[in-house]
C-alpha atoms as a PDB file:
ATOM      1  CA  UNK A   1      25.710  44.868 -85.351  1.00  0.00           C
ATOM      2  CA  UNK A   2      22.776  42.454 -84.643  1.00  0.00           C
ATOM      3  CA  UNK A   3      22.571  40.888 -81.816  1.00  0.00           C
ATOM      4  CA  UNK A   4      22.124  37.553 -83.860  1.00  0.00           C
ATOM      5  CA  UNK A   5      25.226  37.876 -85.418  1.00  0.00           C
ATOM      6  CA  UNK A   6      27.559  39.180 -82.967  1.00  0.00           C
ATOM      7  CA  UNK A   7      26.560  35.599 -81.054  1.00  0.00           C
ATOM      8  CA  UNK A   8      27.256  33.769 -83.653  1.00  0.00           C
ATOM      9  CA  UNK A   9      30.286  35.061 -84.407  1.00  0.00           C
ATOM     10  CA  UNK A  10      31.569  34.310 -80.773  1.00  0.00           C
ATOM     11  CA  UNK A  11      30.140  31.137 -80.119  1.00  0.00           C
ATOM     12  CA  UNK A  12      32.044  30.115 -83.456  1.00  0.00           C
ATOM     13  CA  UNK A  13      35.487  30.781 -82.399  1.00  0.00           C
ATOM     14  CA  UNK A  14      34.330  29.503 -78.784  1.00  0.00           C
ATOM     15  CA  UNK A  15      33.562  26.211 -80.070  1.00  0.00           C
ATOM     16  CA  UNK A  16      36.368  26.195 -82.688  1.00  0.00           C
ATOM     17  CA  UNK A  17      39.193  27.410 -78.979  1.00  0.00           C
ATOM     18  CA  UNK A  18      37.463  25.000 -77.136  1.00  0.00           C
ATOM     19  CA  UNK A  19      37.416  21.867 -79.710  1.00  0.00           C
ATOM     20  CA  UNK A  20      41.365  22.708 -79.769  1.00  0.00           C
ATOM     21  CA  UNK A  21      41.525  22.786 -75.914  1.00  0.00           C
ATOM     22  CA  UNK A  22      39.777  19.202 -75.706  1.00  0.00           C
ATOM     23  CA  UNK A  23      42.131  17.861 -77.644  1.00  0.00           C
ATOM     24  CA  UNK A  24      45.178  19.188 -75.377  1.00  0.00           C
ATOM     25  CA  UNK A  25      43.269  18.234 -72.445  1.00  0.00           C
ATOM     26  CA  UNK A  26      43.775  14.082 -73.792  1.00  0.00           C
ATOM     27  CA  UNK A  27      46.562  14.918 -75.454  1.00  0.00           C
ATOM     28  CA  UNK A  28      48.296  15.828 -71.970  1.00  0.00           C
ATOM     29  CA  UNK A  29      47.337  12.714 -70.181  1.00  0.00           C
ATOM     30  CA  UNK A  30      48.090  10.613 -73.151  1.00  0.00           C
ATOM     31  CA  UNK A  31      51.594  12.051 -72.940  1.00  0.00           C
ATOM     32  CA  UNK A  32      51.476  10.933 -69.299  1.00  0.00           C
ATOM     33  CA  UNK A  33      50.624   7.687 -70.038  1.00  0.00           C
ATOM     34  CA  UNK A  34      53.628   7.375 -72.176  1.00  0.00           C
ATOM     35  CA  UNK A  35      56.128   9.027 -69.981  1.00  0.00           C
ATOM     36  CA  UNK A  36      54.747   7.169 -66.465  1.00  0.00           C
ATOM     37  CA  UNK A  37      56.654   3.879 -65.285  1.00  0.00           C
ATOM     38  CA  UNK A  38      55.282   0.769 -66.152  1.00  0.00           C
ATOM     39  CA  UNK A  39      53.150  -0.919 -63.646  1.00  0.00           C
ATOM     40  CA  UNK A  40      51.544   2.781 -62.937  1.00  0.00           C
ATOM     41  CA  UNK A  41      47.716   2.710 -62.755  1.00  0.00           C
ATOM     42  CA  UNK A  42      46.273   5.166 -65.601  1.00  0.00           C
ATOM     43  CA  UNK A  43      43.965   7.945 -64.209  1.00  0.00           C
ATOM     44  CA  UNK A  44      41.568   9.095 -66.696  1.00  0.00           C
ATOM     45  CA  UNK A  45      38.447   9.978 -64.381  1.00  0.00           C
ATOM     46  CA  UNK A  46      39.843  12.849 -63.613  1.00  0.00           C
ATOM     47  CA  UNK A  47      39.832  14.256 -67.280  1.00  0.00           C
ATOM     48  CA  UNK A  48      35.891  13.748 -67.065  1.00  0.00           C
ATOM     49  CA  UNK A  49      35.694  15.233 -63.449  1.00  0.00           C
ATOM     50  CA  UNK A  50      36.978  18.689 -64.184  1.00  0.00           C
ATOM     51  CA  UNK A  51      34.948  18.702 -67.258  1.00  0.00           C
ATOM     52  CA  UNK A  52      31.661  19.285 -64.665  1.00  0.00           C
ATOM     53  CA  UNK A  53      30.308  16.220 -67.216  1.00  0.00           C
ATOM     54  CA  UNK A  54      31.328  13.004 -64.672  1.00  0.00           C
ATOM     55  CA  UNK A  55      27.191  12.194 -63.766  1.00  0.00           C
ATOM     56  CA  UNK A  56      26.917  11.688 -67.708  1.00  0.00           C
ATOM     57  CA  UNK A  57      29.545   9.830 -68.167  1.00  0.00           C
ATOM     58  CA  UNK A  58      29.380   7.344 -65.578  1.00  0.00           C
ATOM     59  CA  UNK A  59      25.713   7.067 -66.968  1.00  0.00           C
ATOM     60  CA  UNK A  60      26.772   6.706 -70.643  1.00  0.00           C
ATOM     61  CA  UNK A  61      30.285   4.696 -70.042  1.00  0.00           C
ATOM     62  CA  UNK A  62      30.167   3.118 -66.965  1.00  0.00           C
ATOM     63  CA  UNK A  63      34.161   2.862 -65.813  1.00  0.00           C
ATOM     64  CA  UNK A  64      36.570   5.634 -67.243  1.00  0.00           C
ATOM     65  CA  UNK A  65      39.210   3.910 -69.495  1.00  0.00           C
ATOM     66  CA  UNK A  66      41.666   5.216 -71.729  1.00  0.00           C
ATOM     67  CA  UNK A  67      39.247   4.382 -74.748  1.00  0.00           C
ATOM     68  CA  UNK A  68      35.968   5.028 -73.253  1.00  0.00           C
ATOM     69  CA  UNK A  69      37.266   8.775 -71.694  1.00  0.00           C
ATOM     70  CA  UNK A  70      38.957   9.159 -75.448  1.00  0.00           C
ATOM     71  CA  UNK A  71      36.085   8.187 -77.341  1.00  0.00           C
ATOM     72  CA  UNK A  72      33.606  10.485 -74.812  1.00  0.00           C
ATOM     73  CA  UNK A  73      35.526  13.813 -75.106  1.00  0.00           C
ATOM     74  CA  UNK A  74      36.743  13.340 -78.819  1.00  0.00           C
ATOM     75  CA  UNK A  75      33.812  11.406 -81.090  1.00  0.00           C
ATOM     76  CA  UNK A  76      30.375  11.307 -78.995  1.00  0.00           C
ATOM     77  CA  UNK A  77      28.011  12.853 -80.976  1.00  0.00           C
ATOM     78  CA  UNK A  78      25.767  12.893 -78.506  1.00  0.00           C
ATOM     79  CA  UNK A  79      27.893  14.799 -75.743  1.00  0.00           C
ATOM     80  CA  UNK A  80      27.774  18.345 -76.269  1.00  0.00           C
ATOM     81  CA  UNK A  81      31.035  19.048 -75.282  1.00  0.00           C
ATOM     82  CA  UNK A  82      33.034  16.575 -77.266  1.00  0.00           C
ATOM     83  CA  UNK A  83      35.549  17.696 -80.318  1.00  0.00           C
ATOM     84  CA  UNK A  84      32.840  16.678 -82.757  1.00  0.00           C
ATOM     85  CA  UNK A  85      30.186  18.578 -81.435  1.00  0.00           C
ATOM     86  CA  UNK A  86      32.199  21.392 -80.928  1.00  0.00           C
ATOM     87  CA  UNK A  87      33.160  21.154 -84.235  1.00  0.00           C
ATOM     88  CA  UNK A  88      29.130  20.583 -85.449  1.00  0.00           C
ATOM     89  CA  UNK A  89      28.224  23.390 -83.473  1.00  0.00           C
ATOM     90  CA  UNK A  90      31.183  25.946 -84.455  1.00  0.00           C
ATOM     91  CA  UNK A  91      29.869  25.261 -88.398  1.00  0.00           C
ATOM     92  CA  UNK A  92      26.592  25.637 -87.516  1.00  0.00           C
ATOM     93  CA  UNK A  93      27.417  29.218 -86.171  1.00  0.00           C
ATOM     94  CA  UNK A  94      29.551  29.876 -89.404  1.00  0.00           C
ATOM     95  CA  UNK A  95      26.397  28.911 -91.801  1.00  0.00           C
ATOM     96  CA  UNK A  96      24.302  31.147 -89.800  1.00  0.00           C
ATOM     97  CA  UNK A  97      26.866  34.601 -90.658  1.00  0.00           C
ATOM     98  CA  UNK A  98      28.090  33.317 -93.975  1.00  0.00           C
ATOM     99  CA  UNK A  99      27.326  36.499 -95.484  1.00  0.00           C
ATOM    100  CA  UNK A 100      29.050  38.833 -92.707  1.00  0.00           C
ATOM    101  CA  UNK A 101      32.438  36.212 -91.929  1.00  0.00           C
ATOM    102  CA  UNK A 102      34.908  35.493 -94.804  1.00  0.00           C
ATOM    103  CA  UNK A 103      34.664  32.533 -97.264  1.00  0.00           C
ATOM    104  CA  UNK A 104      38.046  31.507 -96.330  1.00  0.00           C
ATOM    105  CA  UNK A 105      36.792  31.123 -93.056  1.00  0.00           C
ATOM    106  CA  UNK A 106      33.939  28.905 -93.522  1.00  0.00           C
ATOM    107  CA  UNK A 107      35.975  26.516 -96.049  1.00  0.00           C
ATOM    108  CA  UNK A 108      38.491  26.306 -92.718  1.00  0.00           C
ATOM    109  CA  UNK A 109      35.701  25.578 -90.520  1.00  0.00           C
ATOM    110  CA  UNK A 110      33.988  23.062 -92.268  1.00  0.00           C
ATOM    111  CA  UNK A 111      37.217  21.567 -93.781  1.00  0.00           C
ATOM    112  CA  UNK A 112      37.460  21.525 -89.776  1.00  0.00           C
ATOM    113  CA  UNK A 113      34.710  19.804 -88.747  1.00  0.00           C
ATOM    114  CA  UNK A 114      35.330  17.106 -91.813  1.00  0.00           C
ATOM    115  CA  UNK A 115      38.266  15.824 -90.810  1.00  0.00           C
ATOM    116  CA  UNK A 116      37.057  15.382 -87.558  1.00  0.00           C
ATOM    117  CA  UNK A 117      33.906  13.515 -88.297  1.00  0.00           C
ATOM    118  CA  UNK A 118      36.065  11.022 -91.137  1.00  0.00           C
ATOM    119  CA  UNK A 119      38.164  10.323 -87.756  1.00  0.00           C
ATOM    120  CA  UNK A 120      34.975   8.971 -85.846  1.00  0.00           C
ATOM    121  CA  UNK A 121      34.086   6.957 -88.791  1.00  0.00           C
ATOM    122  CA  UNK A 122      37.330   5.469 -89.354  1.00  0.00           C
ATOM    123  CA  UNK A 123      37.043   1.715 -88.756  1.00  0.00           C
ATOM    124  CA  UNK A 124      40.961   1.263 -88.612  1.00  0.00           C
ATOM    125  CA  UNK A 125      42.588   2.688 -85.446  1.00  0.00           C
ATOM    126  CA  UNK A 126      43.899   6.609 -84.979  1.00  0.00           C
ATOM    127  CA  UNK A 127      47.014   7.567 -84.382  1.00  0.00           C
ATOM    128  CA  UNK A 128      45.805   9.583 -81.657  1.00  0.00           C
ATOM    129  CA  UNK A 129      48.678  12.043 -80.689  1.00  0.00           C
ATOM    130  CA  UNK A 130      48.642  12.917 -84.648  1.00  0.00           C
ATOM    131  CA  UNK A 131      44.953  13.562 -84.406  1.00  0.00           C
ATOM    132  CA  UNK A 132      45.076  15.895 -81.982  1.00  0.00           C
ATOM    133  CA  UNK A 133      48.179  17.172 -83.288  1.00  0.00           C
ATOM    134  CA  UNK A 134      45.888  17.835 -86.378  1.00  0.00           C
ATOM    135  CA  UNK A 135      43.381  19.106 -84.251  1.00  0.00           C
ATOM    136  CA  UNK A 136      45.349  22.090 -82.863  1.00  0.00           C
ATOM    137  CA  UNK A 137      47.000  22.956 -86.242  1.00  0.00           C
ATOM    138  CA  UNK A 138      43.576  23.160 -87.647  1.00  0.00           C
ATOM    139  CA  UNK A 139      42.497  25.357 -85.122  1.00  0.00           C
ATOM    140  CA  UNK A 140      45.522  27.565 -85.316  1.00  0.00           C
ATOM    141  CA  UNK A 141      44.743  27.678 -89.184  1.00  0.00           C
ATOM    142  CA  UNK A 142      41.235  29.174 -88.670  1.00  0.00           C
ATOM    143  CA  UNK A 143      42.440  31.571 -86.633  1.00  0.00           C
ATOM    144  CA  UNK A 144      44.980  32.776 -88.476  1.00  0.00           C
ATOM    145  CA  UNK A 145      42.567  32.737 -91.519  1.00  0.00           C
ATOM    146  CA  UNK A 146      40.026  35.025 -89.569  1.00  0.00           C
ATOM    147  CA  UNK A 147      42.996  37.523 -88.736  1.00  0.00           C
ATOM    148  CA  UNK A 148      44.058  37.896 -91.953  1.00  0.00           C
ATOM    149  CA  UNK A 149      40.721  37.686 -94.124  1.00  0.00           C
ATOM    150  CA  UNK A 150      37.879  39.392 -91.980  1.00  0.00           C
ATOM    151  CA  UNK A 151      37.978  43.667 -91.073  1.00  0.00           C
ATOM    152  CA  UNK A 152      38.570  43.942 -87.506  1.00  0.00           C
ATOM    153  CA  UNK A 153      35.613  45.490 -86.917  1.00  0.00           C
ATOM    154  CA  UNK A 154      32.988  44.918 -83.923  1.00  0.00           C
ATOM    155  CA  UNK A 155      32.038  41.124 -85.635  1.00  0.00           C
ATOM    156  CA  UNK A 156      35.971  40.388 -85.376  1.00  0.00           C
ATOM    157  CA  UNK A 157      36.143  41.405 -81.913  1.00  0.00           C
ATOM    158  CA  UNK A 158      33.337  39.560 -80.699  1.00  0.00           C
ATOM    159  CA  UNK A 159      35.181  36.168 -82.268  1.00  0.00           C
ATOM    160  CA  UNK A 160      38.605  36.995 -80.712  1.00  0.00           C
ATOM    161  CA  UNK A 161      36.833  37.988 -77.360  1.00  0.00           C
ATOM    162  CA  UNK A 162      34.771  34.240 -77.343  1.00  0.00           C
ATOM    163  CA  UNK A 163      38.234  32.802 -78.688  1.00  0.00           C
ATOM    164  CA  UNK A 164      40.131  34.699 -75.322  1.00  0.00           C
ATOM    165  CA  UNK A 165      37.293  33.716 -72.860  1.00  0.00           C
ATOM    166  CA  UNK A 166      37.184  29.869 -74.083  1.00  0.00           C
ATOM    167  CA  UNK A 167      41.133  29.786 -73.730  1.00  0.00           C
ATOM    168  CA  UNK A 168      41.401  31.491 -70.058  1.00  0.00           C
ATOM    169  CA  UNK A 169      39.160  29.168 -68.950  1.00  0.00           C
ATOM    170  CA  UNK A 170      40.888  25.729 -70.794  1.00  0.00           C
ATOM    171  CA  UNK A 171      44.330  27.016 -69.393  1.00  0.00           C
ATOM    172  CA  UNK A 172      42.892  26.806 -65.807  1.00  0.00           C
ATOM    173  CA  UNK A 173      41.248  23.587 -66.227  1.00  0.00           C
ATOM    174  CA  UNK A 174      44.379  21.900 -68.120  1.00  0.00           C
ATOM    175  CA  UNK A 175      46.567  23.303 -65.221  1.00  0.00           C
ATOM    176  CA  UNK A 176      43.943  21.891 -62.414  1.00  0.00           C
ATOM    177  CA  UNK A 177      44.309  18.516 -64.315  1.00  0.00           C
ATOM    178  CA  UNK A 178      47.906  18.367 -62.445  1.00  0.00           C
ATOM    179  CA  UNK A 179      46.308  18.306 -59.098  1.00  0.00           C
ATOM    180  CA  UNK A 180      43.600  15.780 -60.102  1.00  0.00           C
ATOM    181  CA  UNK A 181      45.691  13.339 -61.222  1.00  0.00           C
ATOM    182  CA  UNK A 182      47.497  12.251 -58.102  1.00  0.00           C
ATOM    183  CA  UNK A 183      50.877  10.867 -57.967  1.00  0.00           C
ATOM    184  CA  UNK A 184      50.705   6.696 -56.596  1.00  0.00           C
ATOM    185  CA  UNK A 185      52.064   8.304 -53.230  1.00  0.00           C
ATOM    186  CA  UNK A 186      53.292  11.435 -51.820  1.00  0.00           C
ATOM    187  CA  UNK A 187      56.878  10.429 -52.143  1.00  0.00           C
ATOM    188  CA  UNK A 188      56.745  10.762 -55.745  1.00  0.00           C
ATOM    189  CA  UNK A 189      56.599  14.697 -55.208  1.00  0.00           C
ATOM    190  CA  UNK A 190      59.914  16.186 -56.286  1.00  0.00           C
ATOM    191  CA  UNK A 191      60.800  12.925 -58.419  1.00  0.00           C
ATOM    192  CA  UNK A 192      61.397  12.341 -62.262  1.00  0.00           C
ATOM    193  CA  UNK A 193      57.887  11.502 -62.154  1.00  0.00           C
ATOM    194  CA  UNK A 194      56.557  14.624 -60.798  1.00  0.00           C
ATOM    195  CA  UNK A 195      58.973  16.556 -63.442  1.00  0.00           C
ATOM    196  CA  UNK A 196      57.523  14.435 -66.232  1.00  0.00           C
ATOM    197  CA  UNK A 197      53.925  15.340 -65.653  1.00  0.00           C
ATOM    198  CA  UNK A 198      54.732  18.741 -65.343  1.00  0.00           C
ATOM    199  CA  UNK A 199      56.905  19.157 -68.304  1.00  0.00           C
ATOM    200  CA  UNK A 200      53.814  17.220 -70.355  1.00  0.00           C
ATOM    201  CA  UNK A 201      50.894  19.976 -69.094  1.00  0.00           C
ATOM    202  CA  UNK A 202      53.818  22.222 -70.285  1.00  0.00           C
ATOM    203  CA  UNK A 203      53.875  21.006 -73.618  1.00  0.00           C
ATOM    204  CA  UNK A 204      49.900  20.220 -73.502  1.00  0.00           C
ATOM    205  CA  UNK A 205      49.413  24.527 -73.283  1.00  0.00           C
ATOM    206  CA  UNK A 206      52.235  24.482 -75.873  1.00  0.00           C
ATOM    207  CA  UNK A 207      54.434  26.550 -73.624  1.00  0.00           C
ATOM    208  CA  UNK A 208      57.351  24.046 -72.837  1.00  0.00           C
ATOM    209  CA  UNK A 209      59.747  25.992 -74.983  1.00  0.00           C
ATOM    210  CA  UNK A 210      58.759  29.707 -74.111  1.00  0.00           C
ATOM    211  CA  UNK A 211      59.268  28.835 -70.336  1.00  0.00           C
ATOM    212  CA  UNK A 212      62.343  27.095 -70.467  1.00  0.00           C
ATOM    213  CA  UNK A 213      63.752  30.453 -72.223  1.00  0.00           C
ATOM    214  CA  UNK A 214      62.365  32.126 -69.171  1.00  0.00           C
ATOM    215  CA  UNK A 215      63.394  29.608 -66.309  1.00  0.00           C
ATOM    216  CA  UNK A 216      65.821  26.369 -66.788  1.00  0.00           C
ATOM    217  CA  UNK A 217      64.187  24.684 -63.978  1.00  0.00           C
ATOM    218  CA  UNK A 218      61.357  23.001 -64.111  1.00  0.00           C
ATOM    219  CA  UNK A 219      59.529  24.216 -60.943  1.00  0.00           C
ATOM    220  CA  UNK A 220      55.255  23.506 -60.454  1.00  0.00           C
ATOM    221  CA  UNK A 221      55.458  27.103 -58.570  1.00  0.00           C
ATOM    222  CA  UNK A 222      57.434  28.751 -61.511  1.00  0.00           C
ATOM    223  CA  UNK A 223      54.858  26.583 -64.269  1.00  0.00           C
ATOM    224  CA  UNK A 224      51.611  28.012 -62.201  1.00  0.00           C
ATOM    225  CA  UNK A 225      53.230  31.707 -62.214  1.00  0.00           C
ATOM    226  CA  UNK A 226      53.746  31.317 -66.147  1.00  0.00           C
ATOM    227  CA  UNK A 227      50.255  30.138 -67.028  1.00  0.00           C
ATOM    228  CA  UNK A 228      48.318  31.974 -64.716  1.00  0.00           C
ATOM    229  CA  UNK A 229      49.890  35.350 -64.347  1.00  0.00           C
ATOM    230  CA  UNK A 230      52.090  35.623 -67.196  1.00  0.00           C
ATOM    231  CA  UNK A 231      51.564  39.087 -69.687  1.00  0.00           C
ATOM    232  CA  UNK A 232      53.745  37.839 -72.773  1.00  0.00           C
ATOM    233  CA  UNK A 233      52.664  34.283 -73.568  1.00  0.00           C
ATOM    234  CA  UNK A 234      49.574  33.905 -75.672  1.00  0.00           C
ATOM    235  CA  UNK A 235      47.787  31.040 -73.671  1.00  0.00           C
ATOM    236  CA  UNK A 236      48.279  32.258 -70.368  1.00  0.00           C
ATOM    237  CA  UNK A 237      45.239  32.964 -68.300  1.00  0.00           C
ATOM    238  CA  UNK A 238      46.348  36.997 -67.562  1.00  0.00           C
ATOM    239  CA  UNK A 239      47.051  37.327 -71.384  1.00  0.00           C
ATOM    240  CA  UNK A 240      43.996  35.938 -72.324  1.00  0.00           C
ATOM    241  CA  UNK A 241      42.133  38.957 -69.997  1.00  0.00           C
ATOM    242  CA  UNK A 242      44.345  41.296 -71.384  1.00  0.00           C
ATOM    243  CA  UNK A 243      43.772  41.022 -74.666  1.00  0.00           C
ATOM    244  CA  UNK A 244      39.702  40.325 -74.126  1.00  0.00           C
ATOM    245  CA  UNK A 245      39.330  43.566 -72.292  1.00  0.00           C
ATOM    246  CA  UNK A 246      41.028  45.772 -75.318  1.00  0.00           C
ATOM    247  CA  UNK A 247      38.556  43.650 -77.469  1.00  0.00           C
ATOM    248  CA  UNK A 248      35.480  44.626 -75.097  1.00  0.00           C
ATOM    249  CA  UNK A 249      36.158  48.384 -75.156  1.00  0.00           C
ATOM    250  CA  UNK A 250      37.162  48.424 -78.861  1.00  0.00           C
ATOM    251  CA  UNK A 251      33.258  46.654 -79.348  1.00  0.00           C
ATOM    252  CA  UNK A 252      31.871  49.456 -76.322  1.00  0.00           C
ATOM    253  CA  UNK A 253      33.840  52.145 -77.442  1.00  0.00           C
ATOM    254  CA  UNK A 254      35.158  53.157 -73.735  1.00  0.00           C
ATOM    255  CA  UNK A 255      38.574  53.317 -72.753  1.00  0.00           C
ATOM    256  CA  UNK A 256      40.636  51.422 -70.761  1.00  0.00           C
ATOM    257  CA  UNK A 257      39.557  52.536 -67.235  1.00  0.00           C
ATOM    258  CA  UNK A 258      36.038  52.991 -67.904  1.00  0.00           C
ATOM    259  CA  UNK A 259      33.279  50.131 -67.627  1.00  0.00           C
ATOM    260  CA  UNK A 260      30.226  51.203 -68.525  1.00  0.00           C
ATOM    261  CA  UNK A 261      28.140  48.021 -68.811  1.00  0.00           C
ATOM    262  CA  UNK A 262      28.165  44.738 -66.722  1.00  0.00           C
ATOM    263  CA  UNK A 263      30.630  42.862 -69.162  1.00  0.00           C
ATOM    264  CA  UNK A 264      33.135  45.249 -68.818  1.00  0.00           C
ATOM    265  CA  UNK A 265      32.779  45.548 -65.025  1.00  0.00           C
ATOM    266  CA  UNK A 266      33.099  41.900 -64.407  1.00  0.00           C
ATOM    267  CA  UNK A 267      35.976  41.338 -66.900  1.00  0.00           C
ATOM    268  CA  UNK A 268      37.777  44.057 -65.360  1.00  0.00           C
ATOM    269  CA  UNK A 269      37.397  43.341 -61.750  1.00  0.00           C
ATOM    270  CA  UNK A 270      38.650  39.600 -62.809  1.00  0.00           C
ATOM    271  CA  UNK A 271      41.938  41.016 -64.938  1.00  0.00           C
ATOM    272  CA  UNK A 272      42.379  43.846 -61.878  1.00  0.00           C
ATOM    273  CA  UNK A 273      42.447  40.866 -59.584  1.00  0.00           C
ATOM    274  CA  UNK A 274      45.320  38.743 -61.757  1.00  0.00           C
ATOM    275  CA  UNK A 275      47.144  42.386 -62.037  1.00  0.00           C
ATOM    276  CA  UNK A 276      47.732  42.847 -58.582  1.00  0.00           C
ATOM    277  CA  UNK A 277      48.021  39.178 -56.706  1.00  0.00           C
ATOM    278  CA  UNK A 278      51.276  36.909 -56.666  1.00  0.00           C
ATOM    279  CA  UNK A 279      51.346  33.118 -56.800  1.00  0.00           C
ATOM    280  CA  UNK A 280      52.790  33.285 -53.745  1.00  0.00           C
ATOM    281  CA  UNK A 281      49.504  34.338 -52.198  1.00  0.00           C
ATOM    282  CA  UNK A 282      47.584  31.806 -54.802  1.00  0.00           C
ATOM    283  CA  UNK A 283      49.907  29.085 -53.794  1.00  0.00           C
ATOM    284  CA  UNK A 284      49.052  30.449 -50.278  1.00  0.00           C
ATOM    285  CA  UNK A 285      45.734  29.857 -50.703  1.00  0.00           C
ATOM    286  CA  UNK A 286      44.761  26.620 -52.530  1.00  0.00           C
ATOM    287  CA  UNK A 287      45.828  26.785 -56.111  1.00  0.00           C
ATOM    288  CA  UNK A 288      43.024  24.425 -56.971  1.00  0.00           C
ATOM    289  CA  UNK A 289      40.204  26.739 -55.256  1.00  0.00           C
ATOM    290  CA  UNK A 290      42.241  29.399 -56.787  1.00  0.00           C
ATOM    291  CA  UNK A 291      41.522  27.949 -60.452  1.00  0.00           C
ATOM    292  CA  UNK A 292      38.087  26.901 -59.302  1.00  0.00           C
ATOM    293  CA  UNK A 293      37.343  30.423 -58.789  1.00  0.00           C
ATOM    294  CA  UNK A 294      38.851  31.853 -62.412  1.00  0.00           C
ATOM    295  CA  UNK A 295      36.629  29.685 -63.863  1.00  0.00           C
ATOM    296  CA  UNK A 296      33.572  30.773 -62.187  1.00  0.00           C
ATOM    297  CA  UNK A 297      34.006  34.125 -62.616  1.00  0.00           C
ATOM    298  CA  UNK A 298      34.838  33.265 -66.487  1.00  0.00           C
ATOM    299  CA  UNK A 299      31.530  31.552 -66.643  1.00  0.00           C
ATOM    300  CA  UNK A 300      29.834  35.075 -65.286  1.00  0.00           C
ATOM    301  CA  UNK A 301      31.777  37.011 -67.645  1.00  0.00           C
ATOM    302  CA  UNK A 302      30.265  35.238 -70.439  1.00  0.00           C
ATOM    303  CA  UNK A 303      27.149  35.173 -68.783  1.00  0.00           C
ATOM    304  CA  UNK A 304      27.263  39.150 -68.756  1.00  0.00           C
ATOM    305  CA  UNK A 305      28.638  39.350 -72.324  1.00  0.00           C
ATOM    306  CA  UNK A 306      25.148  37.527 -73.198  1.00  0.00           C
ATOM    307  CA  UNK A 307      23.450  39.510 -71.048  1.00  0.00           C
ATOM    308  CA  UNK A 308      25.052  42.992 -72.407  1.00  0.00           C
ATOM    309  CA  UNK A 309      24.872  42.554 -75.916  1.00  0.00           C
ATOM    310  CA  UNK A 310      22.714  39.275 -76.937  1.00  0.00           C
ATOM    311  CA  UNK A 311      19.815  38.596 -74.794  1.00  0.00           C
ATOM    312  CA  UNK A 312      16.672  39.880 -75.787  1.00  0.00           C
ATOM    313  CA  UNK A 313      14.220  41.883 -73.616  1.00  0.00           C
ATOM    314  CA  UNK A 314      10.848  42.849 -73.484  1.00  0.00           C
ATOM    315  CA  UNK A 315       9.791  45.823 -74.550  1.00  0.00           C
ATOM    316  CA  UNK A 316       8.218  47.887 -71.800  1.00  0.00           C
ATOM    317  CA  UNK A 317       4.987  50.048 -72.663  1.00  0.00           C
END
């Protein structure tokens, strides 16, 4: 496969994971908003702070309000990271392999990015949890749509590997969001309050339901255990390595166990570390610095993923 195309292919279902992800990162501290008593002061700098992206916004915003943080991380056209860039780039990716994806897949993706652009230029006001409800069942179509209409050969891999990557890292940053957004005072630990928020980043990863069939009460250890470490559900961060590393060997050709190029070595040093530490030690530790460092080492496993298969080198004489 060119190298061309096997980018494309995963920078497509990065953007189209991490346009989805956006939109449960609002969507969690909209739900906040809703749930917290009245009187309670709104945080929504944090949202922008764990993005890496805070610099920019303060330059292009100013003060981070519910509408200027909303309007930054879901319509800016000009901020590469927002829903409808991700959205711009994603089809941009799909034109580029048209003739190697399905067509079924590019009518999803640009259906996609459609709907999302008609929402920034809507002059009446969104109903913004149905947006981003929209959002994430329009990203959940396309990937169904790529599962069941392209071969699962090395191009499909590459998509479901950028799709795994994106979501690892989303799940760590959604989870983080808990411990930017501080409670008004440390007594509020323990209280409805505390149970609200974490019962909305629950539903924000769209795992409320599969970890109340596990555990009946809601507990932030129990919650971190369940997105981090996790081997069943599909969004949490040990699943997501799982999975990625059968994808990298089936594109490689090795077998589990062996890591013969950079990619593999780094994603499997990362998965081997989730497979044999407990949240007790991670809780032990600083869950924050403990997130902080999955998604550092997801940013190098991407990096070598370019590196292995994409970047282009010189020829030497």
């Amino acid at each position: 496969m060119l190298s061309r195309v096997a980018d494309s292919i995963y920078w497509l279902n990065r953007y189209v994971e991490r346009a989805e992800n956006i939109a449960r990162f609002v969507d969690v501290n909209l739900n906040l908003s809703l749930d917290s008593p009245t009187g309670l002061t709104q945080q929504w700098e944090p949202l922008v702070r764990t993005t890496g992206d805070l610099d920019l916004f303060r330059e292009r915003y100013g003060e981070a309000t519910a509408e200027t943080v909303i309007q930054f991380l879901t319509f800016d056209s000009d901020y590469a990271n927002s829903i409808l860039s991700c959205l711009r780039l994603a089809r941009e990716n799909a034109r580029s392999v048209r003739e190697i994806i399905s067509s079924e897949m590019w009518e999803q993706v640009n259906l996609f990015y459609l709907m999302v652009k008609d929402a920034s230029e809507a002059k009446h006001r969104l109903q913004l949890p149905s947006f981003f409800a929209e959002v994430k069942m329009a990203s959940h179509l396309f990937a169904g749509v790529m599962s069941a209409t392209m071969s699962h050969n090395e191009g499909w891999h590459f998509g479901y590997l950028g799709r795994l990557i994106e979501r690892a890292d989303k799940t760590a940053r959604i989870l983080d969001v808990k411990y930017f957004i501080l409670l008004p005072s440390v007594n509020f630990v323990g209280t409805a309050l505390d149970e609200l928020q974490w019962i909305a980043l629950l539903k924000s990863a769209s795992g409320y339901e599969m970890y109340r069939k596990r555990q009946r009460r809601i507990s932030p250890t129990g919650i971190a255990k369940f997105l981090i470490l996790d081997r069943e559900f599909p969004r949490s961060i040990q699943f997501c390595l799982l999975e990625a590393e059968q994808s990298l060997h089936a594109i490689t050709g090795s077998t589990a166990g062996t890591w013969n190029n950079a990619a593999e070595r780094t994603l499997g040093k990362l998965r081997a570390e989730l497979d044999f530490i407990t949240i007790e030690e991670i809780i032990q530790g600083g869950l924050h610095e403990f997130l902080d460092h999955i998604q550092i080492q997801l940013n190098l496993v991407g990096h070598k993923i370019f590196e292995t298969f994409c970047a282009l080198e010189p020829v030497k004489a």
